[in-house]
N, C-alpha and C. Protein backbone atom coordinates (compact mmCIF):
# COMPACT_ATOMS: atom_id res chain seq x y z
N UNK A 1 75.80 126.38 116.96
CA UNK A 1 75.48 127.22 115.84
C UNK A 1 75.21 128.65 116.26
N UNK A 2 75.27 129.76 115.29
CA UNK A 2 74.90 130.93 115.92
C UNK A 2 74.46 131.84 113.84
N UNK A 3 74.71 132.77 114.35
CA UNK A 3 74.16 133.43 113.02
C UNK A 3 74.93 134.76 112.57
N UNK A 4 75.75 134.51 111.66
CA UNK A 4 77.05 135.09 112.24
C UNK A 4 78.42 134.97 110.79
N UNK A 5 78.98 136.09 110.26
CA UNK A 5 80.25 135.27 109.47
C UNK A 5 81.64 135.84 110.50
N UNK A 6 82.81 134.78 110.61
CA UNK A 6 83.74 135.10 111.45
C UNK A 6 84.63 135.18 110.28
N UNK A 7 85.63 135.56 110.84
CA UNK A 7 87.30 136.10 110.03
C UNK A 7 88.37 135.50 110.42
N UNK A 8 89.57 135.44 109.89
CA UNK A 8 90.89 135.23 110.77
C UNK A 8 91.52 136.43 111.56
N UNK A 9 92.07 136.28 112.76
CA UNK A 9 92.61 135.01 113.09
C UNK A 9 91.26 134.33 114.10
N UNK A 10 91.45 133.18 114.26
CA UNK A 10 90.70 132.40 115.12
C UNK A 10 91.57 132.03 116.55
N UNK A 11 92.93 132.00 116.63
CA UNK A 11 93.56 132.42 117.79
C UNK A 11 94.29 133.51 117.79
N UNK A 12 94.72 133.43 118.92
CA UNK A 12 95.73 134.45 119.44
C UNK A 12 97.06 133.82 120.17
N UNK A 13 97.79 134.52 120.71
CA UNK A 13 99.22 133.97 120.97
C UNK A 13 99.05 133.62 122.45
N UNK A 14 98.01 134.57 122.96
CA UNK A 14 97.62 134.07 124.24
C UNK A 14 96.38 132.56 124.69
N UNK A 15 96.46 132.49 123.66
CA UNK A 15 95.25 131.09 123.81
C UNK A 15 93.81 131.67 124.92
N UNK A 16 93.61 133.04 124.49
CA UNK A 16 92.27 133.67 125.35
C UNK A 16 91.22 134.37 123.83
N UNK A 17 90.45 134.13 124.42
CA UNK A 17 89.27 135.24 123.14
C UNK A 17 89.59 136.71 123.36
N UNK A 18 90.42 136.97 122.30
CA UNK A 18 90.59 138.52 122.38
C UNK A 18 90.89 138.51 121.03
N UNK A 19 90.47 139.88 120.47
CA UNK A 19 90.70 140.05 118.81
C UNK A 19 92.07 139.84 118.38
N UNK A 20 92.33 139.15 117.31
CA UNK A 20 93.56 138.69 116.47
C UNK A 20 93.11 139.50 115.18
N UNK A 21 93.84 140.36 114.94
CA UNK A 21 93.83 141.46 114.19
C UNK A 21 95.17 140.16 112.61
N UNK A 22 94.44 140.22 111.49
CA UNK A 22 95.13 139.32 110.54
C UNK A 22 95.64 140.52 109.91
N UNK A 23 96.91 140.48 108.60
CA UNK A 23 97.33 141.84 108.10
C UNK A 23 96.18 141.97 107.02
N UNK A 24 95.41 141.08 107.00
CA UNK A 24 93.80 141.56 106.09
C UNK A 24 93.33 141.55 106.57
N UNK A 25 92.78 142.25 107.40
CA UNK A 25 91.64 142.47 108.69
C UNK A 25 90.95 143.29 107.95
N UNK A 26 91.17 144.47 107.16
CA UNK A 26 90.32 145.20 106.54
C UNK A 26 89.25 144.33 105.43
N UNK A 27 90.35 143.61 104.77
CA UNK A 27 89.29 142.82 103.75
C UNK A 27 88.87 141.78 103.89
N UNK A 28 89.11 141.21 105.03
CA UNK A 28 87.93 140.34 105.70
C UNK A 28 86.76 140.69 106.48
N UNK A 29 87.08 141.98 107.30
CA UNK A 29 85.87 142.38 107.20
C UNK A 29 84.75 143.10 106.13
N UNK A 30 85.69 143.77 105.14
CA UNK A 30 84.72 143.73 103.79
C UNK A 30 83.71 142.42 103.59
N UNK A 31 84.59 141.24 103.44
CA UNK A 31 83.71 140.42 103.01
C UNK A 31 82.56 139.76 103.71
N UNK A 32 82.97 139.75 104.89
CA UNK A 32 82.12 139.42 105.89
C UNK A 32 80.76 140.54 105.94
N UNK A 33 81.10 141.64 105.72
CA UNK A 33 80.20 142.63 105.71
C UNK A 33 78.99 142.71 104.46
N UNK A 34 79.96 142.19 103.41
CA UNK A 34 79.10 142.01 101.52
C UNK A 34 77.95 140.66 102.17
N UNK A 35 78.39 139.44 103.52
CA UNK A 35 77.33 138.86 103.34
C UNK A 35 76.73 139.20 104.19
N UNK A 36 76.71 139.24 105.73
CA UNK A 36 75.66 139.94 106.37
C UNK A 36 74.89 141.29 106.10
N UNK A 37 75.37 142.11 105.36
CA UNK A 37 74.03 142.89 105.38
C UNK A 37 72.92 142.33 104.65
N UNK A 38 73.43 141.51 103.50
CA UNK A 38 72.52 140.83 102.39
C UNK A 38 71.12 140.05 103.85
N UNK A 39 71.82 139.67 104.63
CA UNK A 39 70.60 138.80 105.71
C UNK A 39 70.10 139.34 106.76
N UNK A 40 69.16 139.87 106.77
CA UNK A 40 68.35 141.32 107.72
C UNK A 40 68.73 140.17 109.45
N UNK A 41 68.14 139.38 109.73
CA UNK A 41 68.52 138.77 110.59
C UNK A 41 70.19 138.96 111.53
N UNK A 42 70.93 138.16 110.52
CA UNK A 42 72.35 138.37 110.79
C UNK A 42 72.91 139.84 111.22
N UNK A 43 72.13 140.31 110.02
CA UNK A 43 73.13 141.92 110.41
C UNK A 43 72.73 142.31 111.35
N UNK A 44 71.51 141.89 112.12
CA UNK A 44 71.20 142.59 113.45
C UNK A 44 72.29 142.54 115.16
N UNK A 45 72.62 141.19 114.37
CA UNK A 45 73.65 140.35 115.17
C UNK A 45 73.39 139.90 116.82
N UNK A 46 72.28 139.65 117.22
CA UNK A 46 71.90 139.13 118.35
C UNK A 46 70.96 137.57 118.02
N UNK A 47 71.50 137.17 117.04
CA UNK A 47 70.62 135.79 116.30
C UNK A 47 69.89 134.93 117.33
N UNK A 48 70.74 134.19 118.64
CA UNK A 48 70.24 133.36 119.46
C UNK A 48 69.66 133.61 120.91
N UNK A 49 68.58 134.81 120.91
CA UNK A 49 68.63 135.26 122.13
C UNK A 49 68.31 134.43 123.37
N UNK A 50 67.64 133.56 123.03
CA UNK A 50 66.91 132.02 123.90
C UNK A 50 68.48 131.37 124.08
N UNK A 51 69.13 130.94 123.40
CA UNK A 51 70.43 130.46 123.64
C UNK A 51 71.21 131.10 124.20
N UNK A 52 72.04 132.40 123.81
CA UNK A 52 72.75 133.51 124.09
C UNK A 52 72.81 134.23 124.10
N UNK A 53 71.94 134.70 125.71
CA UNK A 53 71.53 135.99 125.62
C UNK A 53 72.26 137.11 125.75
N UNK A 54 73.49 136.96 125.85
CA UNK A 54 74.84 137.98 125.91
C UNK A 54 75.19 138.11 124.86
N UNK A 55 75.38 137.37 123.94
CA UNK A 55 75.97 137.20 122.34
C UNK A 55 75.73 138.58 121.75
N UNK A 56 76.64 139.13 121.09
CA UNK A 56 76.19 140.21 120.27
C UNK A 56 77.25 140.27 119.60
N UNK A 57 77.10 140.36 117.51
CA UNK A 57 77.70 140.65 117.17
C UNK A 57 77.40 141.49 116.48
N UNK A 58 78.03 142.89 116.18
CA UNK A 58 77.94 143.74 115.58
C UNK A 58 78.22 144.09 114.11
N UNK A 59 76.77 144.12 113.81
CA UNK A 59 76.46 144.17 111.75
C UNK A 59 76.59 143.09 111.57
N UNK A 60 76.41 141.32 112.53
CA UNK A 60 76.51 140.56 112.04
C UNK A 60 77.67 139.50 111.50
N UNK A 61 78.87 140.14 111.85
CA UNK A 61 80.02 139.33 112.21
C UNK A 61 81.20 140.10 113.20
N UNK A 62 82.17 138.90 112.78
CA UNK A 62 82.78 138.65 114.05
C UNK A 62 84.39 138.46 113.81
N UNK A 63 85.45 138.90 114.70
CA UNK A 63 86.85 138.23 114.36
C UNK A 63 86.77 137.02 114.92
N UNK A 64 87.23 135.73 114.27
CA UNK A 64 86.99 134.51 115.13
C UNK A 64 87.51 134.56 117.20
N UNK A 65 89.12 134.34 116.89
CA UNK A 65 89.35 134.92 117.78
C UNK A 65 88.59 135.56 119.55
N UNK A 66 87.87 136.74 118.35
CA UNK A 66 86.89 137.86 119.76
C UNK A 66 86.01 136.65 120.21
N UNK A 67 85.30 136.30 119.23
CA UNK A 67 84.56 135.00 119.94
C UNK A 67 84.28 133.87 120.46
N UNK A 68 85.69 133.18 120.37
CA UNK A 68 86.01 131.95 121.47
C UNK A 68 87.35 131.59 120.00
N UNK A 69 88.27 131.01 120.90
CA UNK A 69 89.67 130.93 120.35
C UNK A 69 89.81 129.72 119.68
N UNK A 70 90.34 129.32 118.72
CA UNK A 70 90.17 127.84 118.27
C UNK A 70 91.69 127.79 117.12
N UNK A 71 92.98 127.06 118.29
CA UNK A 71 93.59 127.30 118.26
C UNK A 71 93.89 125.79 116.64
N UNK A 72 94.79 126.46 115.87
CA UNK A 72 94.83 125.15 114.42
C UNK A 72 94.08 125.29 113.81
N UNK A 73 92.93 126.41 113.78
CA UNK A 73 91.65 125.79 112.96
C UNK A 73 92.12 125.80 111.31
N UNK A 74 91.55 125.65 110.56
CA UNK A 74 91.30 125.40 109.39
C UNK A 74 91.52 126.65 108.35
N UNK A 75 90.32 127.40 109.08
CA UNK A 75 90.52 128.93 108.39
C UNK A 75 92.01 129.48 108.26
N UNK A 76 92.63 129.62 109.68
CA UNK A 76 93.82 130.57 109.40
C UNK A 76 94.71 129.65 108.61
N UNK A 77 95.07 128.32 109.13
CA UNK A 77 95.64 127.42 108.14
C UNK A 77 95.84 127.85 106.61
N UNK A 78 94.44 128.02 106.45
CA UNK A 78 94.37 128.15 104.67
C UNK A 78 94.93 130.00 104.56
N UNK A 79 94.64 130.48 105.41
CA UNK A 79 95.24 132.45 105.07
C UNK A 79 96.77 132.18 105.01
N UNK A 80 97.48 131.22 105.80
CA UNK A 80 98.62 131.57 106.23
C UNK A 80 99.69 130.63 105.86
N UNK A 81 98.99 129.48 105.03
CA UNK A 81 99.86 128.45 104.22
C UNK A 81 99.21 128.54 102.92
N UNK A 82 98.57 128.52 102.53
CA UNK A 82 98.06 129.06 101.16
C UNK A 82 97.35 130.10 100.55
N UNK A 83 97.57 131.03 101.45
CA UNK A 83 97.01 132.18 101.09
C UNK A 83 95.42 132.63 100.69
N UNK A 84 95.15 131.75 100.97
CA UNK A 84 93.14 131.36 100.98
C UNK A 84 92.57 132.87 101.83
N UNK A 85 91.79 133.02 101.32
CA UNK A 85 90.84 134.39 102.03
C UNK A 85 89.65 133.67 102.31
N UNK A 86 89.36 133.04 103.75
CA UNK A 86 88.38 132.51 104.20
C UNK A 86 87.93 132.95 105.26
N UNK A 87 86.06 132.65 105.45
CA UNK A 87 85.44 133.03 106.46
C UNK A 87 84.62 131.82 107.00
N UNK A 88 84.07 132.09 107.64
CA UNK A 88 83.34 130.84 108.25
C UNK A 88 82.17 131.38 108.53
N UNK A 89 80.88 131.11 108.00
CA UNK A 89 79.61 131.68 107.97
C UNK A 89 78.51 130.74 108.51
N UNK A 90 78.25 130.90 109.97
CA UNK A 90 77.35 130.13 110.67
C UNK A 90 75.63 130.94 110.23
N UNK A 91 75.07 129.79 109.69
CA UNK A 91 73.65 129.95 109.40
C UNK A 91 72.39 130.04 110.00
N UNK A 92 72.82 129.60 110.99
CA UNK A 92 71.46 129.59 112.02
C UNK A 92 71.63 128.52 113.84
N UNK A 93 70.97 129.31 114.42
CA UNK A 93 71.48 128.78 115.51
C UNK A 93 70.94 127.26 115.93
N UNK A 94 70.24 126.15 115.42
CA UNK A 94 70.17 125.44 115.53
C UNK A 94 71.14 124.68 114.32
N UNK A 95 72.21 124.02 114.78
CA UNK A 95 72.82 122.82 114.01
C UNK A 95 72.46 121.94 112.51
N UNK A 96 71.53 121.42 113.09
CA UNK A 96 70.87 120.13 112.50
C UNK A 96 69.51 120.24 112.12
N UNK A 97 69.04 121.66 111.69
CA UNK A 97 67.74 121.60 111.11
C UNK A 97 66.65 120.89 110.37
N UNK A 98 65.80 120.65 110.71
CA UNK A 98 64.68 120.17 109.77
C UNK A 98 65.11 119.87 108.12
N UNK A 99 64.46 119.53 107.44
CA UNK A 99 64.38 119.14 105.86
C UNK A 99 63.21 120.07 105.41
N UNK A 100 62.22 120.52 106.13
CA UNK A 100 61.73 121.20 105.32
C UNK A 100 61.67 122.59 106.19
N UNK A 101 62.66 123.10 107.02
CA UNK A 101 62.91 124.17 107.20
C UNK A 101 64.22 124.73 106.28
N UNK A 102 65.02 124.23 105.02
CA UNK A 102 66.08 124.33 104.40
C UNK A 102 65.75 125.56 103.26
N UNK A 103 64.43 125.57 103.04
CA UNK A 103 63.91 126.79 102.31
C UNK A 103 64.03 127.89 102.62
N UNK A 104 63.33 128.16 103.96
CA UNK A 104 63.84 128.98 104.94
C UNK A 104 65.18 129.94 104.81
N UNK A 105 65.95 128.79 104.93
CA UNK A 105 67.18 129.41 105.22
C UNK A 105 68.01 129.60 103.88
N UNK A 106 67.49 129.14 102.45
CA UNK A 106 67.90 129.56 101.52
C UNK A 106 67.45 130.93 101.25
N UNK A 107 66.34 131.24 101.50
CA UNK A 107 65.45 132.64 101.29
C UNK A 107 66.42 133.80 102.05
N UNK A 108 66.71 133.17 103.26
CA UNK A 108 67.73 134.33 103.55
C UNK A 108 69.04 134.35 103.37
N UNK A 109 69.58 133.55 102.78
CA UNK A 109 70.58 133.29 102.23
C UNK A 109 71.32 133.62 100.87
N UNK A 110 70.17 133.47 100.34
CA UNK A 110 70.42 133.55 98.84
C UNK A 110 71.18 134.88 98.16
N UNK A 111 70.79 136.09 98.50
CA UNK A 111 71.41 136.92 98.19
C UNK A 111 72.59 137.53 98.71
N UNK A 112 72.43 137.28 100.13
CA UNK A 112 74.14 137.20 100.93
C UNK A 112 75.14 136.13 99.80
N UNK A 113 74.78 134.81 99.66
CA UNK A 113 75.54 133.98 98.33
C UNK A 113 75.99 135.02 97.27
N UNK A 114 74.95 135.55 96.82
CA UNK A 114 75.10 136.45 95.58
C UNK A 114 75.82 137.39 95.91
N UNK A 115 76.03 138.04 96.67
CA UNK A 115 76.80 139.38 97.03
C UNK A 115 78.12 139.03 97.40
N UNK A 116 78.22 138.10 98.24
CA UNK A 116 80.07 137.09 98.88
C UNK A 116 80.22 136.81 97.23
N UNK A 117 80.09 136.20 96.02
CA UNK A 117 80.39 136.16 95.05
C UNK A 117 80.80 136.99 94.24
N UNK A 118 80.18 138.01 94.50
CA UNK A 118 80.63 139.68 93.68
C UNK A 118 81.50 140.02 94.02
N UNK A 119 82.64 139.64 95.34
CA UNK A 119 83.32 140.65 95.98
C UNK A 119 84.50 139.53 95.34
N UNK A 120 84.29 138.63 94.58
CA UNK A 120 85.26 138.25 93.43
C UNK A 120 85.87 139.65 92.76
């Protein structure tokens, strides 16, 4: 887990983490941008420093791709056979959280939701 929204592409042609620039690169990072600033956390973009202390993403997201390659995934699938505008928005750096830490993470959540919805 990390804290974080990523974009397409999630590979590259070289099967290495290096940015895959999609021909909507601009408006995926719009959207990615409408939800991290909404989450003071995220947008700082160093979420897991105990975990990863190198990690840094800047304003809070990421091209998948730049950050480890994941070649088939799902996301580009849907940009590039059905034309889907998807991101992948990791919430917090532990996985499998608590039941009553879920509040938590709605509180910071909630209005990033609200704002990724507007950009309807």
């Amino acid at each position: 887990g990390s804290l974080v929204v990523n974009y397409p592409f999630d590979d590259d042609e070289q099967g290495i983490a290096i940015y895959s620039k999609s021909p909507d690169d601009a408006v995926f990072q719009k959207l990615a941008l409408a939800y991290s600033k909404e989450n003071a956390e995220m947008y700082q973009g160093s979420p897991c420093k105990d975990m990863y202390p190198n990690e840094y993403f800047p304003h809070g997201i990421t091209n998948g791709a730049h950050w480890y390659n994941v070649p088939g995934g799902m996301q580009d699938w849907n940009y590039l056979h059905t034309n889907c505008f998807e991101v992948t928005i990791e919430l917090g750096c532990v996985k499998y959280p608590k039941a009553e830490e879920l509040p938590k993470y709605w509180a910071q959540n909630r209005r990033s939701l609200l704002q990724f919805m507007k950009q309807v």
